[in-house]
C-alpha atoms as a PDB file:
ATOM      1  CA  UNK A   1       0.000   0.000   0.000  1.00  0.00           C
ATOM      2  CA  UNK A   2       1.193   3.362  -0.805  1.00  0.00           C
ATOM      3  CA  UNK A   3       1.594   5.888   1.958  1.00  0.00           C
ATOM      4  CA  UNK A   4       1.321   9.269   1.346  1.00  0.00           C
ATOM      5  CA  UNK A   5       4.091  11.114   3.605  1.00  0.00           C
ATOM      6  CA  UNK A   6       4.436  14.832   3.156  1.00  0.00           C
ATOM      7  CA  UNK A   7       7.344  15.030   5.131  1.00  0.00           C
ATOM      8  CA  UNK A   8      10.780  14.127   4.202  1.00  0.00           C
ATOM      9  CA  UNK A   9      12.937  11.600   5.487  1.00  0.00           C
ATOM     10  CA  UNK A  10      14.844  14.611   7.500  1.00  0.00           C
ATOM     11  CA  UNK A  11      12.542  16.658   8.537  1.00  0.00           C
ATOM     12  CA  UNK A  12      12.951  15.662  11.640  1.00  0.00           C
ATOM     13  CA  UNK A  13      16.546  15.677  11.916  1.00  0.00           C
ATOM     14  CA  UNK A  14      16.760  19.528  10.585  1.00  0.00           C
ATOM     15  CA  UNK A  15      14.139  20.396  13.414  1.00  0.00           C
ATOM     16  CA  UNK A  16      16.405  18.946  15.651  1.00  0.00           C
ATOM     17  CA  UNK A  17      19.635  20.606  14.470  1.00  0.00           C
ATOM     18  CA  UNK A  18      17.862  23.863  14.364  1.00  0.00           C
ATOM     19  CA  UNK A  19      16.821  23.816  17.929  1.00  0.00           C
ATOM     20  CA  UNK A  20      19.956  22.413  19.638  1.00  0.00           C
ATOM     21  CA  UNK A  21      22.497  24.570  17.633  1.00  0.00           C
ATOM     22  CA  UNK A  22      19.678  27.861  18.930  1.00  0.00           C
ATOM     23  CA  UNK A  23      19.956  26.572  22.160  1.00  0.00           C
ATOM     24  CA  UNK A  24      23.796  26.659  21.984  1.00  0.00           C
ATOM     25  CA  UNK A  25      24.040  29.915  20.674  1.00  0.00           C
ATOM     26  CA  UNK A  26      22.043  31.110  23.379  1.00  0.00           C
ATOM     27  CA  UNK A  27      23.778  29.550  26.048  1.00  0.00           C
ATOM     28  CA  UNK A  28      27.053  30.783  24.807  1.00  0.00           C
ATOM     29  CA  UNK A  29      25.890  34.249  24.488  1.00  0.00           C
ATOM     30  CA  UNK A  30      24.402  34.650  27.728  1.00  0.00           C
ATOM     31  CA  UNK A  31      27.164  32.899  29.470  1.00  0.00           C
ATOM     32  CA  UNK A  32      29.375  35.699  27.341  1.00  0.00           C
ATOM     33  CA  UNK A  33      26.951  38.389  28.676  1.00  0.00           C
ATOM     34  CA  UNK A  34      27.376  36.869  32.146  1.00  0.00           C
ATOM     35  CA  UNK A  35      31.188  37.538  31.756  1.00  0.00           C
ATOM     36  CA  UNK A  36      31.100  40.643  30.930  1.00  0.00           C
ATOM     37  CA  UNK A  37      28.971  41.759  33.795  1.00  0.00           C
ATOM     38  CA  UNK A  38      30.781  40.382  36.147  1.00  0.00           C
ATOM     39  CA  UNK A  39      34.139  41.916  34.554  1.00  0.00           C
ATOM     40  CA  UNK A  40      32.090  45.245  33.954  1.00  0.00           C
ATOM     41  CA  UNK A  41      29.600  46.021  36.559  1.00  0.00           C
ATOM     42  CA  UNK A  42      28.666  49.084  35.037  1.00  0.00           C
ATOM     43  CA  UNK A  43      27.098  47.191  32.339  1.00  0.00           C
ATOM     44  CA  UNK A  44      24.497  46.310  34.048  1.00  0.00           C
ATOM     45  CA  UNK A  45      23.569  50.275  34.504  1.00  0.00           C
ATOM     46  CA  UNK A  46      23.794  50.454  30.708  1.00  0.00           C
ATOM     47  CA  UNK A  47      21.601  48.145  29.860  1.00  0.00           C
ATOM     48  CA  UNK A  48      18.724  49.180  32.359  1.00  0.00           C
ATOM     49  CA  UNK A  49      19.793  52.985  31.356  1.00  0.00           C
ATOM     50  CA  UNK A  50      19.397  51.542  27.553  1.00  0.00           C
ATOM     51  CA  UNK A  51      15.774  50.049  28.195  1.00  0.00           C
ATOM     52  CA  UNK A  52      14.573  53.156  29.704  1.00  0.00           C
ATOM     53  CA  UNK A  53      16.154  55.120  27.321  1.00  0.00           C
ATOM     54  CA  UNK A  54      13.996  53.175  23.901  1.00  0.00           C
ATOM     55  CA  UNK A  55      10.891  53.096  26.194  1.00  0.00           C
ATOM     56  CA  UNK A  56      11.450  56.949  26.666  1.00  0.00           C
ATOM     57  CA  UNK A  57      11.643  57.378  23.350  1.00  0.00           C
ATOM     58  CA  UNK A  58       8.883  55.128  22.194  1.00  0.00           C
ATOM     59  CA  UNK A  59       6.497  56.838  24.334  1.00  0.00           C
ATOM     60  CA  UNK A  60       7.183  60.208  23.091  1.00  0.00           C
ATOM     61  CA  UNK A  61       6.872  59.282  19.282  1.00  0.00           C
ATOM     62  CA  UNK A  62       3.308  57.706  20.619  1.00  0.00           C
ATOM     63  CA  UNK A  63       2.475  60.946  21.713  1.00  0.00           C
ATOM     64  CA  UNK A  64       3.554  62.759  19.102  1.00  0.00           C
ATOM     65  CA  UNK A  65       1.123  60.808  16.758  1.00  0.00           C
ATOM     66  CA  UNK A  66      -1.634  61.095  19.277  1.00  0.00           C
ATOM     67  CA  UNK A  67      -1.180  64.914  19.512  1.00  0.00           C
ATOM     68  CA  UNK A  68      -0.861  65.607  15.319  1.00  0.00           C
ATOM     69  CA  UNK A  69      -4.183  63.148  15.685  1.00  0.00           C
ATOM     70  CA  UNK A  70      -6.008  65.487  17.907  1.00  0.00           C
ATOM     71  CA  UNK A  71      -4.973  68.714  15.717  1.00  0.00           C
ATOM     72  CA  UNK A  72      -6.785  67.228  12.907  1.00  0.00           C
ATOM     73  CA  UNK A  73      -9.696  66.220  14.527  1.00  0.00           C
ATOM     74  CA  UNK A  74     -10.100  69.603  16.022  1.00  0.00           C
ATOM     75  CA  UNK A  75      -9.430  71.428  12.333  1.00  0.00           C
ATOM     76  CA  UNK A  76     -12.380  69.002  11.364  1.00  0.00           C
ATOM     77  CA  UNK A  77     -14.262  70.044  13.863  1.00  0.00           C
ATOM     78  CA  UNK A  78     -13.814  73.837  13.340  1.00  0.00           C
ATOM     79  CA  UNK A  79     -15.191  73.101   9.733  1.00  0.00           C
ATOM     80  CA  UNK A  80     -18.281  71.780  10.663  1.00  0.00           C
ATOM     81  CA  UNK A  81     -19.375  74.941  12.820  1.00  0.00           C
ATOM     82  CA  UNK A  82     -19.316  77.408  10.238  1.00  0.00           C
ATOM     83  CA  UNK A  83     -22.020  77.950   8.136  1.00  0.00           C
ATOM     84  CA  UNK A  84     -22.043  75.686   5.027  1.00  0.00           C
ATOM     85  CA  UNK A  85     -21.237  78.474   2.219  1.00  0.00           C
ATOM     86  CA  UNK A  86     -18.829  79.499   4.121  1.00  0.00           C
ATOM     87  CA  UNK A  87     -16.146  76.352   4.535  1.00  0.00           C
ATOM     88  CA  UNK A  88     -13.363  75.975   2.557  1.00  0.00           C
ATOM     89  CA  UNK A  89     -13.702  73.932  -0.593  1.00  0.00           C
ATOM     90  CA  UNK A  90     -11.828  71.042   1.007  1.00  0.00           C
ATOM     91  CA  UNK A  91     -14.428  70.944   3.474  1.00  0.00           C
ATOM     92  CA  UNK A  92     -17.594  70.605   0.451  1.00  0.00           C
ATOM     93  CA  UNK A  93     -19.129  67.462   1.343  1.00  0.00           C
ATOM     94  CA  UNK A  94     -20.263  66.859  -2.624  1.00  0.00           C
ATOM     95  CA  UNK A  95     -16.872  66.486  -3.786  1.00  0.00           C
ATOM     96  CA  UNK A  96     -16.301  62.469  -4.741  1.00  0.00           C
ATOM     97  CA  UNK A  97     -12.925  61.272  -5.978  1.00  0.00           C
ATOM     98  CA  UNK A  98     -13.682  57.848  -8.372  1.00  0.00           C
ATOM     99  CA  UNK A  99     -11.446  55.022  -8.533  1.00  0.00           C
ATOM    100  CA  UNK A 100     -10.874  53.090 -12.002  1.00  0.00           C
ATOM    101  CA  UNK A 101     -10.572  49.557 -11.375  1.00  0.00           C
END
Protein backbone atom coordinates (compact mmCIF):
# COMPACT_ATOMS: atom_id res chain seq x y z
CA UNK A 1 0.00 0.00 0.00
CA UNK A 2 1.19 3.36 -0.80
CA UNK A 3 1.59 5.89 1.96
CA UNK A 4 1.32 9.27 1.35
CA UNK A 5 4.09 11.11 3.61
CA UNK A 6 4.44 14.83 3.16
CA UNK A 7 7.34 15.03 5.13
CA UNK A 8 10.78 14.13 4.20
CA UNK A 9 12.94 11.60 5.49
CA UNK A 10 14.84 14.61 7.50
CA UNK A 11 12.54 16.66 8.54
CA UNK A 12 12.95 15.66 11.64
CA UNK A 13 16.55 15.68 11.92
CA UNK A 14 16.76 19.53 10.59
CA UNK A 15 14.14 20.40 13.41
CA UNK A 16 16.41 18.95 15.65
CA UNK A 17 19.64 20.61 14.47
CA UNK A 18 17.86 23.86 14.36
CA UNK A 19 16.82 23.82 17.93
CA UNK A 20 19.96 22.41 19.64
CA UNK A 21 22.50 24.57 17.63
CA UNK A 22 19.68 27.86 18.93
CA UNK A 23 19.96 26.57 22.16
CA UNK A 24 23.80 26.66 21.98
CA UNK A 25 24.04 29.91 20.67
CA UNK A 26 22.04 31.11 23.38
CA UNK A 27 23.78 29.55 26.05
CA UNK A 28 27.05 30.78 24.81
CA UNK A 29 25.89 34.25 24.49
CA UNK A 30 24.40 34.65 27.73
CA UNK A 31 27.16 32.90 29.47
CA UNK A 32 29.37 35.70 27.34
CA UNK A 33 26.95 38.39 28.68
CA UNK A 34 27.38 36.87 32.15
CA UNK A 35 31.19 37.54 31.76
CA UNK A 36 31.10 40.64 30.93
CA UNK A 37 28.97 41.76 33.80
CA UNK A 38 30.78 40.38 36.15
CA UNK A 39 34.14 41.92 34.55
CA UNK A 40 32.09 45.25 33.95
CA UNK A 41 29.60 46.02 36.56
CA UNK A 42 28.67 49.08 35.04
CA UNK A 43 27.10 47.19 32.34
CA UNK A 44 24.50 46.31 34.05
CA UNK A 45 23.57 50.27 34.50
CA UNK A 46 23.79 50.45 30.71
CA UNK A 47 21.60 48.14 29.86
CA UNK A 48 18.72 49.18 32.36
CA UNK A 49 19.79 52.99 31.36
CA UNK A 50 19.40 51.54 27.55
CA UNK A 51 15.77 50.05 28.19
CA UNK A 52 14.57 53.16 29.70
CA UNK A 53 16.15 55.12 27.32
CA UNK A 54 14.00 53.17 23.90
CA UNK A 55 10.89 53.10 26.19
CA UNK A 56 11.45 56.95 26.67
CA UNK A 57 11.64 57.38 23.35
CA UNK A 58 8.88 55.13 22.19
CA UNK A 59 6.50 56.84 24.33
CA UNK A 60 7.18 60.21 23.09
CA UNK A 61 6.87 59.28 19.28
CA UNK A 62 3.31 57.71 20.62
CA UNK A 63 2.48 60.95 21.71
CA UNK A 64 3.55 62.76 19.10
CA UNK A 65 1.12 60.81 16.76
CA UNK A 66 -1.63 61.10 19.28
CA UNK A 67 -1.18 64.91 19.51
CA UNK A 68 -0.86 65.61 15.32
CA UNK A 69 -4.18 63.15 15.69
CA UNK A 70 -6.01 65.49 17.91
CA UNK A 71 -4.97 68.71 15.72
CA UNK A 72 -6.79 67.23 12.91
CA UNK A 73 -9.70 66.22 14.53
CA UNK A 74 -10.10 69.60 16.02
CA UNK A 75 -9.43 71.43 12.33
CA UNK A 76 -12.38 69.00 11.36
CA UNK A 77 -14.26 70.04 13.86
CA UNK A 78 -13.81 73.84 13.34
CA UNK A 79 -15.19 73.10 9.73
CA UNK A 80 -18.28 71.78 10.66
CA UNK A 81 -19.37 74.94 12.82
CA UNK A 82 -19.32 77.41 10.24
CA UNK A 83 -22.02 77.95 8.14
CA UNK A 84 -22.04 75.69 5.03
CA UNK A 85 -21.24 78.47 2.22
CA UNK A 86 -18.83 79.50 4.12
CA UNK A 87 -16.15 76.35 4.53
CA UNK A 88 -13.36 75.97 2.56
CA UNK A 89 -13.70 73.93 -0.59
CA UNK A 90 -11.83 71.04 1.01
CA UNK A 91 -14.43 70.94 3.47
CA UNK A 92 -17.59 70.60 0.45
CA UNK A 93 -19.13 67.46 1.34
CA UNK A 94 -20.26 66.86 -2.62
CA UNK A 95 -16.87 66.49 -3.79
CA UNK A 96 -16.30 62.47 -4.74
CA UNK A 97 -12.92 61.27 -5.98
CA UNK A 98 -13.68 57.85 -8.37
CA UNK A 99 -11.45 55.02 -8.53
CA UNK A 100 -10.87 53.09 -12.00
CA UNK A 101 -10.57 49.56 -11.38
Amino acid sequence: MYYNNNFPDNFFAKGHRTLTWGTILLGGLLFFLAIMIFAYPALIAYFIAAVILFAGLSILAIGWKIWRFRNEITKLDKIEDEPFHYRPPRANPTHFTYFRW
